[in-house]
N, C-alpha and C. Protein backbone atom coordinates (compact mmCIF):
# COMPACT_ATOMS: atom_id res chain seq x y z
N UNK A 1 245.85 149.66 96.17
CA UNK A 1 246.42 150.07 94.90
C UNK A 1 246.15 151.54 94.68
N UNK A 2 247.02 152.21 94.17
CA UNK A 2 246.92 153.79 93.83
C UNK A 2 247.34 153.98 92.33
N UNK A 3 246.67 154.26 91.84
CA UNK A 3 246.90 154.51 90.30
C UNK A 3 246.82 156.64 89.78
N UNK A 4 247.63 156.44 89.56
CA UNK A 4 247.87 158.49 89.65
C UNK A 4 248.00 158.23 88.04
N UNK A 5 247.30 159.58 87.56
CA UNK A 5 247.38 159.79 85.98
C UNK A 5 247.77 161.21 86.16
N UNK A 6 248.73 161.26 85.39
CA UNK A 6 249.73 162.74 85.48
C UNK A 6 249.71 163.46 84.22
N UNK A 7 249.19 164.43 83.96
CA UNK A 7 248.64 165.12 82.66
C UNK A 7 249.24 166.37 82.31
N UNK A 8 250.27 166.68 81.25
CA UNK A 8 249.95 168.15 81.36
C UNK A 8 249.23 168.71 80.92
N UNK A 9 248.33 169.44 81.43
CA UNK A 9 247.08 170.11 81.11
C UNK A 9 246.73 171.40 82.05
N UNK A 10 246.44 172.27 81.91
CA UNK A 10 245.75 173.77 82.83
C UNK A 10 244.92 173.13 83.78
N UNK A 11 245.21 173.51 85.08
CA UNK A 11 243.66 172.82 86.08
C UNK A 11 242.71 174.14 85.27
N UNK A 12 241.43 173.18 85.30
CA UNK A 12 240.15 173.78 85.22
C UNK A 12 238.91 173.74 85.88
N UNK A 13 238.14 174.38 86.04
CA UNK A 13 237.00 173.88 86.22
C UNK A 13 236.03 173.66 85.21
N UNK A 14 236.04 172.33 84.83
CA UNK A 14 235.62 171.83 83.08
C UNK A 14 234.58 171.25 83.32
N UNK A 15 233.19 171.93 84.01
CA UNK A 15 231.93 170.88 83.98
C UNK A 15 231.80 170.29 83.23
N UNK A 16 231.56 170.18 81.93
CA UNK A 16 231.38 169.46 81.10
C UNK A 16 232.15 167.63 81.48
N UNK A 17 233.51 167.60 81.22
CA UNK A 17 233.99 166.16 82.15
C UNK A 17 234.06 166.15 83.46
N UNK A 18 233.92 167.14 84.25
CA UNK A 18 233.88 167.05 85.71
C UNK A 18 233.43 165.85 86.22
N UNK A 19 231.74 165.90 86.05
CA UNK A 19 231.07 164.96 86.89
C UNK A 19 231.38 163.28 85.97
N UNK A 20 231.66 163.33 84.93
CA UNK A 20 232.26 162.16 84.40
C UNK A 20 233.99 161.30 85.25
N UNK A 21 234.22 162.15 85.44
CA UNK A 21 235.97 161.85 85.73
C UNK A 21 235.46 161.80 87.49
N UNK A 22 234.53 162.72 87.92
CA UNK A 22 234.07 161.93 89.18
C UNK A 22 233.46 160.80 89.90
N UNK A 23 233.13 160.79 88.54
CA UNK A 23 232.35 159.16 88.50
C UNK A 23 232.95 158.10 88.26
N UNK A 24 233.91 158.39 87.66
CA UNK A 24 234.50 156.85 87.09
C UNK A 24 235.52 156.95 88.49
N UNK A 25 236.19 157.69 89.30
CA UNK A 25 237.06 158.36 90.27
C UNK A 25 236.26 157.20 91.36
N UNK A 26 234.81 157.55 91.49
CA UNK A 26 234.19 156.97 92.70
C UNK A 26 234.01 155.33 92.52
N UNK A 27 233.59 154.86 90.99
CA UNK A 27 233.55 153.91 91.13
C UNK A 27 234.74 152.84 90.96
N UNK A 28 235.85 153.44 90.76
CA UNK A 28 237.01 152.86 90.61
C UNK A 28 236.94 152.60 92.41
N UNK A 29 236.96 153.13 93.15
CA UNK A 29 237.74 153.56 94.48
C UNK A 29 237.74 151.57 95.49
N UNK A 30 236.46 150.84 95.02
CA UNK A 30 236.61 149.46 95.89
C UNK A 30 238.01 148.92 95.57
N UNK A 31 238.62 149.25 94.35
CA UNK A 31 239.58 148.48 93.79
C UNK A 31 240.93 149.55 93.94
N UNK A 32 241.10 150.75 93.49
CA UNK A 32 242.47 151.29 93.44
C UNK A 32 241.46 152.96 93.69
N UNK A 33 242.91 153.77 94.51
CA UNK A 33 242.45 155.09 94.36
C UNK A 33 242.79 155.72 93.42
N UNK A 34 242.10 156.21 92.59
CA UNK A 34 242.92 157.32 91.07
C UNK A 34 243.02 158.28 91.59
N UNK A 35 243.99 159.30 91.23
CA UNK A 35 244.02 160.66 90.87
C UNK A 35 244.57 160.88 90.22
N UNK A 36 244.11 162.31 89.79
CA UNK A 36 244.32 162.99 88.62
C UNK A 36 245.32 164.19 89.32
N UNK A 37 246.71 164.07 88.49
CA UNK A 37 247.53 165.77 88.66
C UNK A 37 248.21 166.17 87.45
N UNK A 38 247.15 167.65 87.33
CA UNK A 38 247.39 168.22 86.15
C UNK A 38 248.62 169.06 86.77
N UNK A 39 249.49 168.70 85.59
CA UNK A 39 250.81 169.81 85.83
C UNK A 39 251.21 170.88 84.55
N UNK A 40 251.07 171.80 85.01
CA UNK A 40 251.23 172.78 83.73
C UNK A 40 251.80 174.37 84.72
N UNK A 41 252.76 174.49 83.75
CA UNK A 41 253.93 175.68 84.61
C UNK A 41 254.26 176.91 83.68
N UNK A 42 254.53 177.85 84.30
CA UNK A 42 255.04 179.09 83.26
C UNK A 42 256.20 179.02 82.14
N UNK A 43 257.43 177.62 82.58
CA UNK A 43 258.33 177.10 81.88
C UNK A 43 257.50 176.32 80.37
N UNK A 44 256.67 175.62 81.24
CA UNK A 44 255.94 175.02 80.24
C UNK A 44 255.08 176.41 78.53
N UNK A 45 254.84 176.92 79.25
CA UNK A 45 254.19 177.76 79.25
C UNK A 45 254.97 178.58 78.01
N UNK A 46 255.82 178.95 78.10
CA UNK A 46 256.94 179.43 77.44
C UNK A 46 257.68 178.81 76.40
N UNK A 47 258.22 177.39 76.80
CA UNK A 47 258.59 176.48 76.17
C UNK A 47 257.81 176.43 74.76
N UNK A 48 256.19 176.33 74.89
CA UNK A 48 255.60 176.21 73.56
C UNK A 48 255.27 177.18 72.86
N UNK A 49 256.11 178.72 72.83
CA UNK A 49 256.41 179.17 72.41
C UNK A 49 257.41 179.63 71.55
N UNK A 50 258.47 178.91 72.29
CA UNK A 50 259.95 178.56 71.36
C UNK A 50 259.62 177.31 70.23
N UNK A 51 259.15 176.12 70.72
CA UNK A 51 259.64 174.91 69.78
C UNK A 51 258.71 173.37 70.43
N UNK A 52 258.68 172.57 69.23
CA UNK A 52 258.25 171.60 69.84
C UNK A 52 259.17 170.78 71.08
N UNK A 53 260.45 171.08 70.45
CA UNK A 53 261.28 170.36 71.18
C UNK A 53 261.60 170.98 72.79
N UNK A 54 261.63 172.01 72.43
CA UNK A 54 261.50 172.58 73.55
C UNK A 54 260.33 172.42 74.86
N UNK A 55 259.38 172.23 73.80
CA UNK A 55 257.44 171.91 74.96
C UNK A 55 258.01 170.49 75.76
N UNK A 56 258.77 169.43 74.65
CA UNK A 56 259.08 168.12 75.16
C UNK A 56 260.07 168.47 76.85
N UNK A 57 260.74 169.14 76.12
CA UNK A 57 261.97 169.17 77.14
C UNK A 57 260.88 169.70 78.86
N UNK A 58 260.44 170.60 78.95
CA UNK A 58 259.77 171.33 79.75
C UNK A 58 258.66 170.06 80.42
N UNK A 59 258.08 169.29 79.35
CA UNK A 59 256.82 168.51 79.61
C UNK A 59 257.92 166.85 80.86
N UNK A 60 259.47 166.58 80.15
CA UNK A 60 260.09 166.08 80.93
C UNK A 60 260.26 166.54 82.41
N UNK A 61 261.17 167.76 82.14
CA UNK A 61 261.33 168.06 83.09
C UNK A 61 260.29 168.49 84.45
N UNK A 62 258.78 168.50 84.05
CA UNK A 62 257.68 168.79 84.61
C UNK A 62 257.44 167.58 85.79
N UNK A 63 257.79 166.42 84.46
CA UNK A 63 256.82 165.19 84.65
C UNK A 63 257.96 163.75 85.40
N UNK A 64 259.36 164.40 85.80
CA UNK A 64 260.19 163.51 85.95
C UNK A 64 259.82 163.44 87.59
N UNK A 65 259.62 164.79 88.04
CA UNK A 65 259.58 164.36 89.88
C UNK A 65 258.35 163.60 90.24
N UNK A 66 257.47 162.72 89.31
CA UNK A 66 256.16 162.16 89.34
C UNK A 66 256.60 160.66 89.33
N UNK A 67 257.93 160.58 88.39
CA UNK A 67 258.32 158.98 88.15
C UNK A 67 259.00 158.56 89.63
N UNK A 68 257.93 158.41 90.53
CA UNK A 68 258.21 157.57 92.19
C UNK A 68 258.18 156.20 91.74
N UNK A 69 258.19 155.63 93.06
CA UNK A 69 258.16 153.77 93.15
C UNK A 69 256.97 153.45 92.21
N UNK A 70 256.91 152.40 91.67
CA UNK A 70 255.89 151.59 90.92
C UNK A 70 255.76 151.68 89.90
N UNK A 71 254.71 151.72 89.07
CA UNK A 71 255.49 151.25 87.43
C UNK A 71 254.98 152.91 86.84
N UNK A 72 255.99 153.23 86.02
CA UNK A 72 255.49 154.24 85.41
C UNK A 72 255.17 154.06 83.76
N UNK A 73 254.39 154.65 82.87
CA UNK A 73 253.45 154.20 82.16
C UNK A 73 253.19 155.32 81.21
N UNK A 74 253.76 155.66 80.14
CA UNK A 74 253.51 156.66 79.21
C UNK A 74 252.48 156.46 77.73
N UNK A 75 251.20 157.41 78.26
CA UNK A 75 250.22 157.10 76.89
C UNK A 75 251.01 157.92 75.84
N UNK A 76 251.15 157.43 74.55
CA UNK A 76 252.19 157.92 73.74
C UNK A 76 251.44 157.01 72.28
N UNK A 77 250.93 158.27 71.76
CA UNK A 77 250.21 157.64 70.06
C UNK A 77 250.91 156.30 69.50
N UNK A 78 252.87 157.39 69.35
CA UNK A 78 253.17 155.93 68.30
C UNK A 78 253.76 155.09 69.08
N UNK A 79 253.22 154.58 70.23
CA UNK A 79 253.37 153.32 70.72
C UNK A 79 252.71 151.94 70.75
N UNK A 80 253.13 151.42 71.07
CA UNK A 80 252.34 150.03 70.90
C UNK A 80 250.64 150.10 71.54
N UNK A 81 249.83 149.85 70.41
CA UNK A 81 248.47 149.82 70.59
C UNK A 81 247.93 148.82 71.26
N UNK A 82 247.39 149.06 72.91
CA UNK A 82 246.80 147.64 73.44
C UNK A 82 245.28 147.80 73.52
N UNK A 83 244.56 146.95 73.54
CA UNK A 83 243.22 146.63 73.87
C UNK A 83 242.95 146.34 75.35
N UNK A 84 241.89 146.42 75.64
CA UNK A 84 241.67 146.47 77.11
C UNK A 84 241.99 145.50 78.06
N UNK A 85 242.16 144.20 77.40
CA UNK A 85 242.79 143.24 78.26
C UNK A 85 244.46 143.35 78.26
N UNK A 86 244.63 143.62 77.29
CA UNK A 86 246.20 144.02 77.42
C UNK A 86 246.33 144.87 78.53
N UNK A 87 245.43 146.14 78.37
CA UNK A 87 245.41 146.86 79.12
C UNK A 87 245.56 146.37 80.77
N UNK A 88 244.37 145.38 81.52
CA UNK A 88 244.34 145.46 82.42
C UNK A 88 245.29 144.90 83.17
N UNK A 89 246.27 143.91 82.13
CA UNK A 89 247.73 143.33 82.39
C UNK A 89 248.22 144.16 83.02
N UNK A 90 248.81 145.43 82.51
CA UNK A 90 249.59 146.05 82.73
C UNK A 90 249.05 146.70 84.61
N UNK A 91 247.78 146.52 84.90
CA UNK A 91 247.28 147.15 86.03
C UNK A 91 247.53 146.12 87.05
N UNK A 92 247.77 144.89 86.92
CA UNK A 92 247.29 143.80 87.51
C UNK A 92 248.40 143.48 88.41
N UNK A 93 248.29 143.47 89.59
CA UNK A 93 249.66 143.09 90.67
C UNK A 93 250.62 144.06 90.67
N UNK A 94 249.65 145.34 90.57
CA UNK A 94 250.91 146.65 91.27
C UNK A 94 250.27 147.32 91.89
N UNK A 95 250.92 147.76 93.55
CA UNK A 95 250.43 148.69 94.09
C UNK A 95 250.11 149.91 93.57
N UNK A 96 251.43 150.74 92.62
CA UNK A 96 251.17 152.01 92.26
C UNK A 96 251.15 152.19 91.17
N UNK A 97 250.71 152.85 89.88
CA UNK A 97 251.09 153.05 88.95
C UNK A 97 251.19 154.81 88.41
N UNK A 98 251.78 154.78 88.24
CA UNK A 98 251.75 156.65 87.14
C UNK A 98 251.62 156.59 85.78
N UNK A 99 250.38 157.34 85.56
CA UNK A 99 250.10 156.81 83.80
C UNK A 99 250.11 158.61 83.27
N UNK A 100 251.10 158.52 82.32
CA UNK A 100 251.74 159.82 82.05
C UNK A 100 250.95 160.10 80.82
N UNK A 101 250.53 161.43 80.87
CA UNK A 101 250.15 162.06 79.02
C UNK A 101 250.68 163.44 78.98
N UNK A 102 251.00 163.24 77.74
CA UNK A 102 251.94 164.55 77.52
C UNK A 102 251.54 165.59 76.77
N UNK A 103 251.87 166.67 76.75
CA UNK A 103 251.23 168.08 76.22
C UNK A 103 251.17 167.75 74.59
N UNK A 104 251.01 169.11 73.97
CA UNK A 104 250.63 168.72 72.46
C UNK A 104 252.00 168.47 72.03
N UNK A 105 252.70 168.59 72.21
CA UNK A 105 254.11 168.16 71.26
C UNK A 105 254.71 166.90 71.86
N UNK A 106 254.04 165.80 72.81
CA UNK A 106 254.26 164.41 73.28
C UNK A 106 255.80 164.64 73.97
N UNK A 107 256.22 163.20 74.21
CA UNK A 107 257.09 162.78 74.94
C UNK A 107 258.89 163.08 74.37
N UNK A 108 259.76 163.28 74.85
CA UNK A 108 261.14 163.20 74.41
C UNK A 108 261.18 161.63 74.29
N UNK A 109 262.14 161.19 73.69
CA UNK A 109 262.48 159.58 74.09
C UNK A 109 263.50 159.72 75.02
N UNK A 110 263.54 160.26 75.54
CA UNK A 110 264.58 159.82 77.19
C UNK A 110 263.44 159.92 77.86
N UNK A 111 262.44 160.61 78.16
CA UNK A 111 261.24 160.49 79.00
C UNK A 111 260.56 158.70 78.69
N UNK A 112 260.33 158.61 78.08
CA UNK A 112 259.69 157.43 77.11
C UNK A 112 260.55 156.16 77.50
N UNK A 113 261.66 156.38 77.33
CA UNK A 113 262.79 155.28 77.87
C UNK A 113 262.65 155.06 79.37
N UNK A 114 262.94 156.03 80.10
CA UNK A 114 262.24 156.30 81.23
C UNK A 114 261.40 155.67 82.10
N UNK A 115 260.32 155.38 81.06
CA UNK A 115 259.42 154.54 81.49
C UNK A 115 258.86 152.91 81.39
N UNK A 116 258.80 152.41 82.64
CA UNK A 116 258.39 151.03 82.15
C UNK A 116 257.71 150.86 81.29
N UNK A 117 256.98 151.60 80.47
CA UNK A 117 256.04 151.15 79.41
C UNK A 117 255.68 152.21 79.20
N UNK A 118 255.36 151.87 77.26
CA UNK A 118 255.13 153.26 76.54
C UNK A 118 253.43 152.76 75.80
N UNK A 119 252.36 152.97 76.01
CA UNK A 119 251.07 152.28 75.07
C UNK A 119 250.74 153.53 74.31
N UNK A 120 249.53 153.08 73.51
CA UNK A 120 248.77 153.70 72.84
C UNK A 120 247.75 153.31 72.80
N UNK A 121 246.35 154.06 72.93
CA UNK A 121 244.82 153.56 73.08
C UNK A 121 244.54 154.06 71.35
N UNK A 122 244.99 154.11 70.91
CA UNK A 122 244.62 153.98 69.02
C UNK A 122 245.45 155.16 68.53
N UNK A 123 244.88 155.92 67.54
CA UNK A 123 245.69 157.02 66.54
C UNK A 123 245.18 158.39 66.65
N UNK A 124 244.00 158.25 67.17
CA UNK A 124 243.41 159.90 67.00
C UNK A 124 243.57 160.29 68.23
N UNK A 125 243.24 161.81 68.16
CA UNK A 125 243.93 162.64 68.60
C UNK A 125 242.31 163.50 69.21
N UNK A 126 242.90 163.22 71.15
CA UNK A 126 241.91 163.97 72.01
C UNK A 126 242.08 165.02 72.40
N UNK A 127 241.06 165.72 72.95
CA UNK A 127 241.78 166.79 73.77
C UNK A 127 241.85 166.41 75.46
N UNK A 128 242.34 167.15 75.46
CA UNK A 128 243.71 166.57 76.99
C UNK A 128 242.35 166.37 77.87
N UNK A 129 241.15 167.10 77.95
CA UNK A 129 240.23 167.16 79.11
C UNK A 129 239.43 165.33 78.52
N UNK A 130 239.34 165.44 77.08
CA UNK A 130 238.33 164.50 77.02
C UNK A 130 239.36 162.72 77.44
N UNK A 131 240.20 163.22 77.17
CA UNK A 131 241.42 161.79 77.15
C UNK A 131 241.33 161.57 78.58
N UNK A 132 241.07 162.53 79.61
CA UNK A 132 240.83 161.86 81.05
C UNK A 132 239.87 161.35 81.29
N UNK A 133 239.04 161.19 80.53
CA UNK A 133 237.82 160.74 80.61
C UNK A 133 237.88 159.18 80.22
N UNK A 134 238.40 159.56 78.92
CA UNK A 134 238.66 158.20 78.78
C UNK A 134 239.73 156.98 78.95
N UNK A 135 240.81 157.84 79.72
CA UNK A 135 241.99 156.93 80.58
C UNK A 135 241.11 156.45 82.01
N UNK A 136 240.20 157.38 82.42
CA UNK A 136 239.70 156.64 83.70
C UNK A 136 238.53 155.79 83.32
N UNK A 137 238.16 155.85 82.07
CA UNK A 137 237.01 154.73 81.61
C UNK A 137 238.28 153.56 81.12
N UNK A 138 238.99 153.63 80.81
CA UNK A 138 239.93 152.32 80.74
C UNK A 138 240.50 151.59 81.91
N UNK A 139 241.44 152.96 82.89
CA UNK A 139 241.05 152.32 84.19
C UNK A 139 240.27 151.75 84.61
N UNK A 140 239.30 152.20 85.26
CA UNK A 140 237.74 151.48 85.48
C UNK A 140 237.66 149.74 85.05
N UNK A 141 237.25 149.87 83.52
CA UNK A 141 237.12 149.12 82.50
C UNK A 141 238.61 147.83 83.13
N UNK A 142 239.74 148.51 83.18
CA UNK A 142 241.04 147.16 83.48
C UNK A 142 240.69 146.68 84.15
N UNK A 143 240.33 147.42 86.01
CA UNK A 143 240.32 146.84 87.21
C UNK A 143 239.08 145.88 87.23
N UNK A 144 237.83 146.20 86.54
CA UNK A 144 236.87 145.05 86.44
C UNK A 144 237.25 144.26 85.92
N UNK A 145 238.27 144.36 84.69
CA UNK A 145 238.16 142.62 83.98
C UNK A 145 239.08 141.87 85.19
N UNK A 146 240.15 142.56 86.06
CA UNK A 146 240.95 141.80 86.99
C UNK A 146 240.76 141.62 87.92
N UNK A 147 238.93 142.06 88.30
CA UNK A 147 238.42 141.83 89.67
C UNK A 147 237.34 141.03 89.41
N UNK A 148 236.96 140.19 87.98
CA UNK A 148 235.70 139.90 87.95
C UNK A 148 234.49 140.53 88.18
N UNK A 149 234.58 141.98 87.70
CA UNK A 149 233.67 142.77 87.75
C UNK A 149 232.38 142.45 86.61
N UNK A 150 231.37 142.88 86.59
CA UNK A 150 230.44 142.19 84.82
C UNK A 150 230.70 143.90 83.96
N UNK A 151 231.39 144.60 84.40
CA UNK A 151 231.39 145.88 83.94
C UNK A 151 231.32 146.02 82.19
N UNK A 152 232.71 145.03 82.23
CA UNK A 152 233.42 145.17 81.10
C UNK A 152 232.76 143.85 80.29
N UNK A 153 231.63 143.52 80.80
CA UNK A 153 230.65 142.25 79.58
C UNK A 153 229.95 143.15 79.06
């Protein structure tokens, strides 16, 4: 299983979550490989300078050559809010998945449509470095409840 989380966000070198997002990275790995690809471009870049609608359009067009084979998966506030077993449903009997987050001005709905599935992990509002942290602690967290892991007791 390969599970890719596709972010737009600046690569950094962000010690602070580094060794966190490496950790949950390593201990995910018996069950699925994660990675993380931050995509962020000069279009982009520009875009959120003109308009929100515009950041959307740019954050699509960024994030469309990512939607390959397997299920693709957009974290998106006002979407349907799941809990972690919901959650690990959605992980459960797919080779690949792409779990999309979108810059500060979120998703177009043709992106959103787009996708096999649109969730939401609650209402507030992360910043893009700390939300990887905690998409791969949910990862993590899915693949144990669907491997019989005691992680998630």
């Amino acid at each position: 299983m390969k599970i890719n989380v596709i972010i737009i966000d600046k690569k950094s070198k962000d010690n602070l979550y580094s060794g966190l997002i490496a950790h949950y990275q390593k201990i995910a790995k018996p069950f699925a490989k994660v990675e993380i690809i931050e995509v962020f471009d000069k279009e982009i870049s520009k875009a959120h300078d003109i308009s929100a609608k515009m950041a959307q359009h740019s954050y699509t067009k960024a994030l469309s050559k990512y939607m390959t084979q397997g299920i693709n998966i957009a974290l998106d506030p006002s979407s349907k809010e799941l809990n972690s077993h919901d959650f690990a449903k959605l992980l459960k009997d797919s080779m690949e998945i792409n779990l999309f987050i979108g810059g500060a001005y979120g998703f177009e709905s043709d992106f959103l449509n787009k996708c096999n599935n649109a969730i939401s992990f609650g209402k507030i509002t992360l910043s893009h470095k700390l939300m990887k942290v905690v998409v791969l602690e949910q990862i993590f967290r899915g693949l144990a409840i669907n491997h019989g892991h005691p992680y998630h007791k």
